[in-house]
N, C-alpha and C. Protein backbone atom coordinates (compact mmCIF):
# COMPACT_ATOMS: atom_id res chain seq x y z
N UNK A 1 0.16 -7.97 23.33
CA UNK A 1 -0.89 -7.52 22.44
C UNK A 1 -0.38 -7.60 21.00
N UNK A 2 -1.25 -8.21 20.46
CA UNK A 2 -1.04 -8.50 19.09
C UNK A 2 -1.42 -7.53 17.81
N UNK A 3 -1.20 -6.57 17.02
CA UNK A 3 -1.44 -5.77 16.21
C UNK A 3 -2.00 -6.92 14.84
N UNK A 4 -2.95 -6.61 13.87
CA UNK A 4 -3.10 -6.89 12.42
C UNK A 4 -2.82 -5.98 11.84
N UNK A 5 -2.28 -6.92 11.22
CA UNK A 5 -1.57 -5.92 9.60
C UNK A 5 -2.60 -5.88 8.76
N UNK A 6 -2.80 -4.54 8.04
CA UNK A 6 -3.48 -4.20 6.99
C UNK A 6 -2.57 -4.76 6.20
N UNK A 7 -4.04 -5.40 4.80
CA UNK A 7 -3.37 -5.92 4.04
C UNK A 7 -2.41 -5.43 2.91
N UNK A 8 -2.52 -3.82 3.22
CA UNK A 8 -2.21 -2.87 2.19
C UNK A 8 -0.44 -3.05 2.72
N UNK A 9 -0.21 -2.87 4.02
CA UNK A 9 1.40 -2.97 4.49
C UNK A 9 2.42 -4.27 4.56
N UNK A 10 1.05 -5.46 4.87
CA UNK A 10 1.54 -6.72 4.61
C UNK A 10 1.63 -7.41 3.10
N UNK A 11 1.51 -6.43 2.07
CA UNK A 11 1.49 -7.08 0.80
C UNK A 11 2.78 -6.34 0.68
N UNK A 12 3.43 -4.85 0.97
CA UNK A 12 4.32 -3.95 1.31
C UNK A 12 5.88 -4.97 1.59
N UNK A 13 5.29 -5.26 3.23
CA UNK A 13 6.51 -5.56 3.70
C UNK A 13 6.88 -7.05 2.84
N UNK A 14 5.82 -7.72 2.28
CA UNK A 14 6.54 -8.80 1.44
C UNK A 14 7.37 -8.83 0.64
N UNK A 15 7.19 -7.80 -0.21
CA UNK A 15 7.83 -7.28 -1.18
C UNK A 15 9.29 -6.85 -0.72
N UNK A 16 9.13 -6.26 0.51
CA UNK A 16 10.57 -6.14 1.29
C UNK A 16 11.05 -4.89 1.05
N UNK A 17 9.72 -3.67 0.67
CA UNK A 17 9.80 -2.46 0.09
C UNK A 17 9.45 -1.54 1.80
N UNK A 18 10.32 -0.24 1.68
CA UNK A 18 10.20 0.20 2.40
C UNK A 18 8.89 1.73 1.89
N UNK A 19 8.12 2.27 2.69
CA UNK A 19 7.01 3.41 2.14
C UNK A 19 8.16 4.42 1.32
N UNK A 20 8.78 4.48 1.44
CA UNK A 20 10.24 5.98 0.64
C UNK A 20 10.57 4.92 -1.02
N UNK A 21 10.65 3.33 -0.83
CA UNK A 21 10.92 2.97 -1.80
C UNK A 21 9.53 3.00 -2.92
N UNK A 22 8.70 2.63 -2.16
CA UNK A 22 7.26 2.64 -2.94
C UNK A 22 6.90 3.99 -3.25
N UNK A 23 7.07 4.92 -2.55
CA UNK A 23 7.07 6.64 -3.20
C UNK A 23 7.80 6.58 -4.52
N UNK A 24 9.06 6.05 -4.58
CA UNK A 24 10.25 6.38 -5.98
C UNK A 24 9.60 5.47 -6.89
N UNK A 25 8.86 4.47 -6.51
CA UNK A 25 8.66 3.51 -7.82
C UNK A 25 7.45 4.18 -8.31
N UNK A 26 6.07 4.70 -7.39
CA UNK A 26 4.77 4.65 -7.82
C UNK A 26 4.73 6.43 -7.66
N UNK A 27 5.08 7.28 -7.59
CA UNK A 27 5.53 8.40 -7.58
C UNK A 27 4.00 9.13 -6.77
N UNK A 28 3.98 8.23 -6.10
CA UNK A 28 2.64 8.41 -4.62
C UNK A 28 3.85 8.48 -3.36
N UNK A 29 3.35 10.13 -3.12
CA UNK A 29 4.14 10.17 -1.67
C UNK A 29 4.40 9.89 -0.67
N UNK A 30 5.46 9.67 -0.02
CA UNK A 30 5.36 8.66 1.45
C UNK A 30 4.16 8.91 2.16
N UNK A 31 3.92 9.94 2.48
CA UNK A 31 3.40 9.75 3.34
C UNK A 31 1.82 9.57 3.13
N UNK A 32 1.19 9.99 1.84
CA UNK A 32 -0.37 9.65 1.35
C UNK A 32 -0.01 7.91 1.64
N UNK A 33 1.06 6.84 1.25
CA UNK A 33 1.16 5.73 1.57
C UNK A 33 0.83 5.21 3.01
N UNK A 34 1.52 5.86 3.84
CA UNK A 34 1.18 5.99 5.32
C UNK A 34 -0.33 5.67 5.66
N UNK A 35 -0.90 6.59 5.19
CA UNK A 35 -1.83 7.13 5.43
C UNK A 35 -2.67 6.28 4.73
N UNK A 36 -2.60 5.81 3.56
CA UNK A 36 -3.68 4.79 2.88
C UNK A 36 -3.17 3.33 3.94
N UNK A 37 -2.26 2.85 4.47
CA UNK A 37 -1.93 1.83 5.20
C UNK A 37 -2.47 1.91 6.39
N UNK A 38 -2.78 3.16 7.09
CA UNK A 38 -3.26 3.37 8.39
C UNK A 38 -4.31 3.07 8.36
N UNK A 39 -5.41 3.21 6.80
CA UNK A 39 -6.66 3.65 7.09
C UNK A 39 -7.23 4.69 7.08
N UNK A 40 -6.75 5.86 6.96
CA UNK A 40 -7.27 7.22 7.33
C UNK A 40 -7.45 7.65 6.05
N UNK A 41 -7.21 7.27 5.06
CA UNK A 41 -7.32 7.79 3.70
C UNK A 41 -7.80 7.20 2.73
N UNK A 42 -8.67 6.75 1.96
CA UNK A 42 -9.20 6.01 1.29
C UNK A 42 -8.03 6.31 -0.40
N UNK A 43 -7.51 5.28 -0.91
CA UNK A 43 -6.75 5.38 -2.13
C UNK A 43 -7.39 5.93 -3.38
N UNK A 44 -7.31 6.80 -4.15
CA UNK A 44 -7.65 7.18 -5.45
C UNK A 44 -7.61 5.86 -6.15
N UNK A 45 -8.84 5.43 -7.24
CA UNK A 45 -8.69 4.23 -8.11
C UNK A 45 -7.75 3.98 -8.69
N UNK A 46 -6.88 4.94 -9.12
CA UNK A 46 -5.39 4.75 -9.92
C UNK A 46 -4.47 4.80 -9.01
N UNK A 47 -4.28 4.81 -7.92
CA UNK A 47 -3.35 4.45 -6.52
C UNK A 47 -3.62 3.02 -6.46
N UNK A 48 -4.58 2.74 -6.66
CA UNK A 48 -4.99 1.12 -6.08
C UNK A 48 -4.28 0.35 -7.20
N UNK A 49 -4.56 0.84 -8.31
CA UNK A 49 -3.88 -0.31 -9.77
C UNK A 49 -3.31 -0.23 -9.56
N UNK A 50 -2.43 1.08 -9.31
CA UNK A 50 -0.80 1.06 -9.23
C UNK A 50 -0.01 0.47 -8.12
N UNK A 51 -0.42 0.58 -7.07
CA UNK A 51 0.23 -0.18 -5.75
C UNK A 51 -0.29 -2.05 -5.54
N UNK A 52 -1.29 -2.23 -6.50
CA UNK A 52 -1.68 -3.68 -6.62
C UNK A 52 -0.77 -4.33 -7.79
N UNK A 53 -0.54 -3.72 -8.68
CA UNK A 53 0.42 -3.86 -9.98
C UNK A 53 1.76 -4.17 -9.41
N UNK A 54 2.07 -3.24 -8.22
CA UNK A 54 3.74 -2.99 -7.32
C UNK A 54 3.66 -4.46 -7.06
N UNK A 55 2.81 -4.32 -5.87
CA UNK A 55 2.98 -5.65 -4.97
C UNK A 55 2.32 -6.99 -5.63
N UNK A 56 2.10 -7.14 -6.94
CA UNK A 56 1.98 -8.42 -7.63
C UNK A 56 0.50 -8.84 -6.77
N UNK A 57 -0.24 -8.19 -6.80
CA UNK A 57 -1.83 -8.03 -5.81
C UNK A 57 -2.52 -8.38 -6.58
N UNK A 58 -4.15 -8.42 -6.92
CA UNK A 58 -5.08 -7.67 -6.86
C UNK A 58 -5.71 -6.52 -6.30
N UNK A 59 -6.46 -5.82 -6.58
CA UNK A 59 -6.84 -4.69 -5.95
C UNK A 59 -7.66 -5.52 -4.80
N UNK A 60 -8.71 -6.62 -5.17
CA UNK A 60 -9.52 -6.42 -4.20
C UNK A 60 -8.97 -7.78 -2.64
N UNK A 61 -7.34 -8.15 -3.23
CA UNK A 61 -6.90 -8.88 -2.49
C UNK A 61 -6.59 -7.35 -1.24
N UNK A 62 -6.10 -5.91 -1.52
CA UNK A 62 -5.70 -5.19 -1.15
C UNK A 62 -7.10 -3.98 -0.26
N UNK A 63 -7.88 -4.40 -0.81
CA UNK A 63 -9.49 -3.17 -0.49
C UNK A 63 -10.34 -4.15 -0.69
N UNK A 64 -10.87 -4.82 0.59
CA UNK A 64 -12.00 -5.38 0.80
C UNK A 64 -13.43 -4.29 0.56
């Protein structure tokens, strides 16, 4: 069985950033990260610039 990656973790793991490293850079806590990657949490608009800014994104490459 094959899992898809949200694009929020696969723009993540490109970067080669672990969720604890992206907490220290974007000072968004591990685990709200988690949790916006799972799905269960919809990102604040200034979470989205900021973690699209991280991973060299767009926002709406990141939130369809």
């Amino acid at each position: 069985m094959t899992s898809k990656l949200n694009p929020l973790k696969l723009a993540r793991l490109e970067q080669g950033l672990s969720q604890w490293a992206v907490a220290r850079e974007t000072g968004i806590h591990q685990s709200t990260i988690s949790l916006y990657e799972q799905g269960y949490k919809d990102p604040k608009p200034e979470h989205k610039e900021t973690l699209a800014k991280l991973y060299g994104k767009k926002v709406e490459e990141l939130w369809k």
